[in-house]
PDB file of N, CA and C in Angstrom:
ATOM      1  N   UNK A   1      34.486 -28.933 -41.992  1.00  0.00           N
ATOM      2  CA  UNK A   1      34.546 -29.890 -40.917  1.00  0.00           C
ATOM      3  C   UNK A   1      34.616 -31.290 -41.539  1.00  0.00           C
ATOM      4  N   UNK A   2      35.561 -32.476 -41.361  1.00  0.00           N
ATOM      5  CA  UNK A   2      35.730 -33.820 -41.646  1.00  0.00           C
ATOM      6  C   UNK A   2      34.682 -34.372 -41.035  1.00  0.00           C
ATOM      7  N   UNK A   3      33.986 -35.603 -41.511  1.00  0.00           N
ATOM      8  CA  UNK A   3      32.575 -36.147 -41.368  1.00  0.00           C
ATOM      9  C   UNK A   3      33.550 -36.764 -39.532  1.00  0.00           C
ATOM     10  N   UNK A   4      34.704 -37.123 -39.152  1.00  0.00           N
ATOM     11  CA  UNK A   4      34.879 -37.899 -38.323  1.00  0.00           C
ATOM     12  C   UNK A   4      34.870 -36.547 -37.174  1.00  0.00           C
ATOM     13  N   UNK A   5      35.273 -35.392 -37.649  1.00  0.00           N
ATOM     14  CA  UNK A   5      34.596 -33.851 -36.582  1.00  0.00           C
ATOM     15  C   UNK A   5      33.331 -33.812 -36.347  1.00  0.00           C
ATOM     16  N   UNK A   6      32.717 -34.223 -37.823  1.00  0.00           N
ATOM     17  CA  UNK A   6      31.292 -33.985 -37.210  1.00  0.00           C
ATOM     18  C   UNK A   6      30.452 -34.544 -36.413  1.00  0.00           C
ATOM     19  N   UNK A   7      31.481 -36.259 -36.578  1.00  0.00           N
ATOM     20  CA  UNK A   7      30.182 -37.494 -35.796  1.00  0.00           C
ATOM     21  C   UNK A   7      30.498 -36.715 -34.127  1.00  0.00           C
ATOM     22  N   UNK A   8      31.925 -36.338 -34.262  1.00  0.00           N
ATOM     23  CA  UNK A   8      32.456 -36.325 -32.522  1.00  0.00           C
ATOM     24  C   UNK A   8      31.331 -34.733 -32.058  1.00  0.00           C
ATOM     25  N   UNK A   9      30.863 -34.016 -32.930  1.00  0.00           N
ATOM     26  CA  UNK A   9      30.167 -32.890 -32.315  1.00  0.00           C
ATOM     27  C   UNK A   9      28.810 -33.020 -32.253  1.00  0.00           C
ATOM     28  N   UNK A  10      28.328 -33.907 -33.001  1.00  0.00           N
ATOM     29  CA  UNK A  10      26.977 -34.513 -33.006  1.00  0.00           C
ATOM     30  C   UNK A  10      26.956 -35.593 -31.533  1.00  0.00           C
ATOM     31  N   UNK A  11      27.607 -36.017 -31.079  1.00  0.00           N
ATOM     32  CA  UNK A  11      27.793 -36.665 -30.145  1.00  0.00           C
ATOM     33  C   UNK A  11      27.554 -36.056 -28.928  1.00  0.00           C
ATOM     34  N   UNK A  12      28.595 -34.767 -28.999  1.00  0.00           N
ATOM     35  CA  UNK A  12      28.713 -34.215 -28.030  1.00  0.00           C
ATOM     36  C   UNK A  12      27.551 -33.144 -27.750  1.00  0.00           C
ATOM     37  N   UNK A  13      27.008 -32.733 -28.710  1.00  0.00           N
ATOM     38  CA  UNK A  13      25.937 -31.790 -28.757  1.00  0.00           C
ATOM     39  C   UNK A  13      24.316 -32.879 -28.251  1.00  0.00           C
ATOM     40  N   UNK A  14      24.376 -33.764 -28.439  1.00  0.00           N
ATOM     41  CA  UNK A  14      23.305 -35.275 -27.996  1.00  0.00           C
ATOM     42  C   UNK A  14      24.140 -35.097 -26.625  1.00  0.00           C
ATOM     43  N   UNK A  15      24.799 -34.462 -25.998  1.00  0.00           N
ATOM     44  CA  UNK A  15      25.161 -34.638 -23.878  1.00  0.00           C
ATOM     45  C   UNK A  15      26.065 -35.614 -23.887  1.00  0.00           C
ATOM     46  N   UNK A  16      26.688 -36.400 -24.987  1.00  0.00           N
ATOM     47  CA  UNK A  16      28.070 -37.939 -24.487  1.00  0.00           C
ATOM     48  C   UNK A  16      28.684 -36.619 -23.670  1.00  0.00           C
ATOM     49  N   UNK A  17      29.235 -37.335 -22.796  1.00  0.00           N
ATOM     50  CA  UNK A  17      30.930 -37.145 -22.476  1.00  0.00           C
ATOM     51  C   UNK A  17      31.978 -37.223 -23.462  1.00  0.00           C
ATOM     52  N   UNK A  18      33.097 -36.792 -23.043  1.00  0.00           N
ATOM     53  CA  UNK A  18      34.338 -37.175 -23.831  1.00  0.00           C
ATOM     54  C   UNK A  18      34.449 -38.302 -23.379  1.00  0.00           C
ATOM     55  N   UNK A  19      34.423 -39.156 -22.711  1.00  0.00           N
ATOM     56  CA  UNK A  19      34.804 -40.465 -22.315  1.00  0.00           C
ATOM     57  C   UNK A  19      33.969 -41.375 -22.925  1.00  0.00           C
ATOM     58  N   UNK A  20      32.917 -41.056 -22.959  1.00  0.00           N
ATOM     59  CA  UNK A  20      31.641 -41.969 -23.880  1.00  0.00           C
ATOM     60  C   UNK A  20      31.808 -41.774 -25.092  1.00  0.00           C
ATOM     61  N   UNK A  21      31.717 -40.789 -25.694  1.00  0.00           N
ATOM     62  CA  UNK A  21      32.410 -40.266 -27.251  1.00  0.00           C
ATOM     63  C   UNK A  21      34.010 -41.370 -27.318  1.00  0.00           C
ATOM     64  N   UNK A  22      34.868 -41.036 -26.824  1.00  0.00           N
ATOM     65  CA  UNK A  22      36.230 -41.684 -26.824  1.00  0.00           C
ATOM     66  C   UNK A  22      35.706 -43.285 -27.189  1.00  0.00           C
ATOM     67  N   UNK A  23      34.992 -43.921 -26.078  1.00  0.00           N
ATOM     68  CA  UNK A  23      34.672 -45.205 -25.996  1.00  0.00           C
ATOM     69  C   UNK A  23      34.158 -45.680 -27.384  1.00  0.00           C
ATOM     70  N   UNK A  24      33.154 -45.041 -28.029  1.00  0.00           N
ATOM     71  CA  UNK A  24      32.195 -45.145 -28.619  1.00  0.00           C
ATOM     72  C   UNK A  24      33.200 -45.295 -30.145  1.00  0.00           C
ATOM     73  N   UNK A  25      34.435 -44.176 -30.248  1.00  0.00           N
ATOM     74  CA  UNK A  25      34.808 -43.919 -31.346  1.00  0.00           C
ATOM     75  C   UNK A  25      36.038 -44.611 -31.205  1.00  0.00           C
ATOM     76  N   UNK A  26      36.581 -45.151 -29.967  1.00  0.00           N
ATOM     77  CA  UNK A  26      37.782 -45.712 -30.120  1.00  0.00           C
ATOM     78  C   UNK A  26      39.054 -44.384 -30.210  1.00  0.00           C
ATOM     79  N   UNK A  27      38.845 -43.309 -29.413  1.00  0.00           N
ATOM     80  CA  UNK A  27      39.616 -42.458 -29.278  1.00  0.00           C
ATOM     81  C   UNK A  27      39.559 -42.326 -27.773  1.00  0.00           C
ATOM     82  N   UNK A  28      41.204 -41.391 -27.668  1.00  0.00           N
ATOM     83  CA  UNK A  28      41.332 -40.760 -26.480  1.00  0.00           C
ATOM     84  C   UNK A  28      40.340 -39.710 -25.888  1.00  0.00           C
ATOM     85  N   UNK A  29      40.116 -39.855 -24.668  1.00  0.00           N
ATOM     86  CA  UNK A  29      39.147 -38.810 -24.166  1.00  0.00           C
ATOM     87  C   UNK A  29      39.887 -37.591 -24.645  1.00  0.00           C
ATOM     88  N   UNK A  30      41.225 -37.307 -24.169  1.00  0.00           N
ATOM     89  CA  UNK A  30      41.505 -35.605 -24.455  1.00  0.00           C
ATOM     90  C   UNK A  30      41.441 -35.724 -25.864  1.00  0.00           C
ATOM     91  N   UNK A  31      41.661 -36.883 -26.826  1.00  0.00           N
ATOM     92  CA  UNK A  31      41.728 -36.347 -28.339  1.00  0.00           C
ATOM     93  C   UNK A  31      40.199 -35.630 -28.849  1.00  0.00           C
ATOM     94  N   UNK A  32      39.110 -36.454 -27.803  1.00  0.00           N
ATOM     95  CA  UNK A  32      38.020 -36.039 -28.243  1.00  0.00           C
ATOM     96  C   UNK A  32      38.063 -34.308 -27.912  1.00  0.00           C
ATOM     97  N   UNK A  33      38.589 -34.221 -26.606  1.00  0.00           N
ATOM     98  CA  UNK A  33      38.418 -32.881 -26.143  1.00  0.00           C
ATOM     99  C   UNK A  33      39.117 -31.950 -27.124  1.00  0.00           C
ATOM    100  N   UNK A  34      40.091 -32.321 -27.505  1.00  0.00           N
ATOM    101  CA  UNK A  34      40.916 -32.059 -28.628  1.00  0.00           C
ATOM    102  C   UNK A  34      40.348 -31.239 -29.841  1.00  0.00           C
ATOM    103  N   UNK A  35      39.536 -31.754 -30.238  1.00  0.00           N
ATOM    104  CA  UNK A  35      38.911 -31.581 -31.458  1.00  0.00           C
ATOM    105  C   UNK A  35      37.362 -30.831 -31.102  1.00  0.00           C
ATOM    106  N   UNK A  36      36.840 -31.296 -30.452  1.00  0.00           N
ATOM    107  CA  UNK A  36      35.966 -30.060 -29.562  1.00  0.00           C
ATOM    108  C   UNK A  36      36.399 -28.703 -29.983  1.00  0.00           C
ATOM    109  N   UNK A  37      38.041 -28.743 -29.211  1.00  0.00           N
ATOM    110  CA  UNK A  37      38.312 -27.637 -28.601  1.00  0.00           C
ATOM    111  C   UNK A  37      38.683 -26.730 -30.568  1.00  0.00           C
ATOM    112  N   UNK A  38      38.780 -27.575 -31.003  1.00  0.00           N
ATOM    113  CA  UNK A  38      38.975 -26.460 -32.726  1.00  0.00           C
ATOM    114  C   UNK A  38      38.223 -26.540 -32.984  1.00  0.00           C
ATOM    115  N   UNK A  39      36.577 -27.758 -32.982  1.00  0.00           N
ATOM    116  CA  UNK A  39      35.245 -27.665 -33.687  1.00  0.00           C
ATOM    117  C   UNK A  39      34.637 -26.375 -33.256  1.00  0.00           C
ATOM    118  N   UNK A  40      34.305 -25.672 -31.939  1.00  0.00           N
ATOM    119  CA  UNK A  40      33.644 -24.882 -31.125  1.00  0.00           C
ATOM    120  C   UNK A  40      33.565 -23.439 -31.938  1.00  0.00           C
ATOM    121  N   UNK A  41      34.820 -23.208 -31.851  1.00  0.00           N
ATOM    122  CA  UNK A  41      35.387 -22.055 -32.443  1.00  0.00           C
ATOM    123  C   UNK A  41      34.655 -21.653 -34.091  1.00  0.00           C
ATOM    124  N   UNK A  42      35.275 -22.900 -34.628  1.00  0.00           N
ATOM    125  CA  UNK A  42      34.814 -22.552 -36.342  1.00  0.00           C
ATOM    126  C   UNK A  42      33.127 -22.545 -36.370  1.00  0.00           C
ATOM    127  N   UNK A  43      32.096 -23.193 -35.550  1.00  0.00           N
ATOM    128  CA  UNK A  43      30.865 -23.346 -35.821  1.00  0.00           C
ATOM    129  C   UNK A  43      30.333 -21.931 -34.968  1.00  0.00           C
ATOM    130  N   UNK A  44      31.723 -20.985 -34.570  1.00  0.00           N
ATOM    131  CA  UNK A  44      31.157 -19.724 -33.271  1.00  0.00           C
ATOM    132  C   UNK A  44      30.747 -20.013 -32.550  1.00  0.00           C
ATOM    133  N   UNK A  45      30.854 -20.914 -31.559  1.00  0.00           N
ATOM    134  CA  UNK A  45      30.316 -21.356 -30.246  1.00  0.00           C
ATOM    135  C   UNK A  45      31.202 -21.651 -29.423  1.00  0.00           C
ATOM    136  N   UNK A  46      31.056 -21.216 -27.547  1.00  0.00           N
ATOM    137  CA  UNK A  46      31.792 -21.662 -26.492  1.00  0.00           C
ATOM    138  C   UNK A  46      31.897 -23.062 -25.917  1.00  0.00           C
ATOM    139  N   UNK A  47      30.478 -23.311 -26.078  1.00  0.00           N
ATOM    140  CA  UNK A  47      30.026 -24.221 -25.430  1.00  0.00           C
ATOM    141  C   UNK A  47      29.009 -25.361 -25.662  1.00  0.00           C
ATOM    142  N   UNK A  48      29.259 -26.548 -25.323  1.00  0.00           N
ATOM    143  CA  UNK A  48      28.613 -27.669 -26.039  1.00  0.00           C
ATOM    144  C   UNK A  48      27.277 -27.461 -25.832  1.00  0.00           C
ATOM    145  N   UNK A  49      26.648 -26.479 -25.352  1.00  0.00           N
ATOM    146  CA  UNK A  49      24.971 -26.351 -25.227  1.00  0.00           C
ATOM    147  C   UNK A  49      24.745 -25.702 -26.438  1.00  0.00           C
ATOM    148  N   UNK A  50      25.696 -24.807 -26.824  1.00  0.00           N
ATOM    149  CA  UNK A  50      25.749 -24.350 -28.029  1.00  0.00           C
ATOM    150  C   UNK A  50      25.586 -25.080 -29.466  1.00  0.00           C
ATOM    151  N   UNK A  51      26.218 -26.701 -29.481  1.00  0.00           N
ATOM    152  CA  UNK A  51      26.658 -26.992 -30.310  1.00  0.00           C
ATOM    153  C   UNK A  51      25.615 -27.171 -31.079  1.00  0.00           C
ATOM    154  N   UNK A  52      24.387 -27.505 -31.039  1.00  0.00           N
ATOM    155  CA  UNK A  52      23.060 -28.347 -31.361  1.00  0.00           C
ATOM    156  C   UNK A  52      22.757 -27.115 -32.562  1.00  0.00           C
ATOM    157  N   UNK A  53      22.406 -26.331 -31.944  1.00  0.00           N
ATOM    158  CA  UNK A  53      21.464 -25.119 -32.746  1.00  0.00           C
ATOM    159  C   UNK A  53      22.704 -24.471 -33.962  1.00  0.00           C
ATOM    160  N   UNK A  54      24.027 -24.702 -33.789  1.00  0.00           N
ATOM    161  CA  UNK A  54      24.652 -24.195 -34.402  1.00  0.00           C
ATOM    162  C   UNK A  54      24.534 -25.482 -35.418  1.00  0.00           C
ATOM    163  N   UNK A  55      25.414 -26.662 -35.487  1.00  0.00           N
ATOM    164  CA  UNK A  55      25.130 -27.653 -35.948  1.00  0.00           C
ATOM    165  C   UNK A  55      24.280 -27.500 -37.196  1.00  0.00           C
ATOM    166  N   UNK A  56      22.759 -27.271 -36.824  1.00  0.00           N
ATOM    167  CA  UNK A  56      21.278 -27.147 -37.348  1.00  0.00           C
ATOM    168  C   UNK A  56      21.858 -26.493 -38.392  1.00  0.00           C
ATOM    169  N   UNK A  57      22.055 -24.948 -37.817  1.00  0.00           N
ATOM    170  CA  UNK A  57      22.386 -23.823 -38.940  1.00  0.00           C
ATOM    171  C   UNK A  57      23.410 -24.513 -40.193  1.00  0.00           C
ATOM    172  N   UNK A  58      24.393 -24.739 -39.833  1.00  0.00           N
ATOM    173  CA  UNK A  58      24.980 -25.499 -40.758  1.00  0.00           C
ATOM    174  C   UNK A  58      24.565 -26.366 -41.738  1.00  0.00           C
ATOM    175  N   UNK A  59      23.565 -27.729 -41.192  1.00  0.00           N
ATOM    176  CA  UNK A  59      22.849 -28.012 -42.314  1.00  0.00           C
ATOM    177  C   UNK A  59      22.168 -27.868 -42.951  1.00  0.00           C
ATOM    178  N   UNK A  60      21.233 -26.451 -42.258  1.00  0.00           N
ATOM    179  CA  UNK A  60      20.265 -25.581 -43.169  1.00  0.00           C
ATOM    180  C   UNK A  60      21.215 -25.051 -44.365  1.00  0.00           C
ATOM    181  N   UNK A  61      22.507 -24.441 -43.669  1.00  0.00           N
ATOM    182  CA  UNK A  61      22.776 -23.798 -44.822  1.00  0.00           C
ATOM    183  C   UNK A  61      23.311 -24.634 -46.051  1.00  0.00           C
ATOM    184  N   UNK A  62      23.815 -26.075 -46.129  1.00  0.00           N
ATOM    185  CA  UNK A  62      24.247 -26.632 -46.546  1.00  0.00           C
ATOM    186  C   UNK A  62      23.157 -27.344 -47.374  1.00  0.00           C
ATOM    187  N   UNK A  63      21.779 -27.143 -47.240  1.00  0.00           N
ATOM    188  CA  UNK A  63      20.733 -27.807 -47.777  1.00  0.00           C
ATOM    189  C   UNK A  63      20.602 -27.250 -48.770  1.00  0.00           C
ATOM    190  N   UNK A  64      19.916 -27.886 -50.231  1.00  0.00           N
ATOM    191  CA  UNK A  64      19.750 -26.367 -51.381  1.00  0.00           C
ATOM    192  C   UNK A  64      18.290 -26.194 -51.074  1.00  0.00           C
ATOM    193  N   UNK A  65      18.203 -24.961 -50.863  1.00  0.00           N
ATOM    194  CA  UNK A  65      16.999 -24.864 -51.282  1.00  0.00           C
ATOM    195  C   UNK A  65      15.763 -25.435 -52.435  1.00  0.00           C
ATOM    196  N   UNK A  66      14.203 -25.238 -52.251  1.00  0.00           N
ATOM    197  CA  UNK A  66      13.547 -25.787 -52.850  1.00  0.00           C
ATOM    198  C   UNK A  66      12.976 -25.053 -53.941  1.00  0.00           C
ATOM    199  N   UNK A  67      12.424 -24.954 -55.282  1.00  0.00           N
ATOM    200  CA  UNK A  67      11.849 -23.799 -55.801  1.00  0.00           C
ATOM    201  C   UNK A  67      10.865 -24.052 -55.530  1.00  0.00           C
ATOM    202  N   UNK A  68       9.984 -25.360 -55.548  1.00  0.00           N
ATOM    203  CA  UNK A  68       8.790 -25.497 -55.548  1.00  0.00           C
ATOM    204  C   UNK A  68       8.084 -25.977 -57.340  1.00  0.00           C
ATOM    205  N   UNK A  69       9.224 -26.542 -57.857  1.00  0.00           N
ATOM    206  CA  UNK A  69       8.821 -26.684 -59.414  1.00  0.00           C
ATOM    207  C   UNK A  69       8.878 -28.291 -59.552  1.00  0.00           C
TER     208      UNK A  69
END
């Protein structure tokens, strides 16, 4: 995912609109919807209620783990 996918799903997963997202980023509402509509898919999710907890997973997995040393 491009950091400018991610701000728009972090957005959208925080409840913006596409129109508030658009505003905010200086994009078209459908471009936002746009990109939604391919973010959803790759993170396995339908729906922007979805997006949050999936999101999470992602940066868990993207975190390194700790040993504790």
């Amino acid at each position: 995912m491009t950091p400018r996918e991610r701000e728009i799903a972090d957005m959208a997963a925080d409840g913006m609109t596409n129109e508030e997202i658009g505003a905010r980023t200086r994009l078209a509402p459908r471009t936002v919807g746009t990109v939604l509509y391919r973010v959803l898919p790759r993170l396995g999710v339908t729906t922007r209620g979805a997006l949050r907890p999936a999101l999470d997973r992602l940066d868990a997995a993207a975190t390194p783990a700790r040993t504790g040393r």
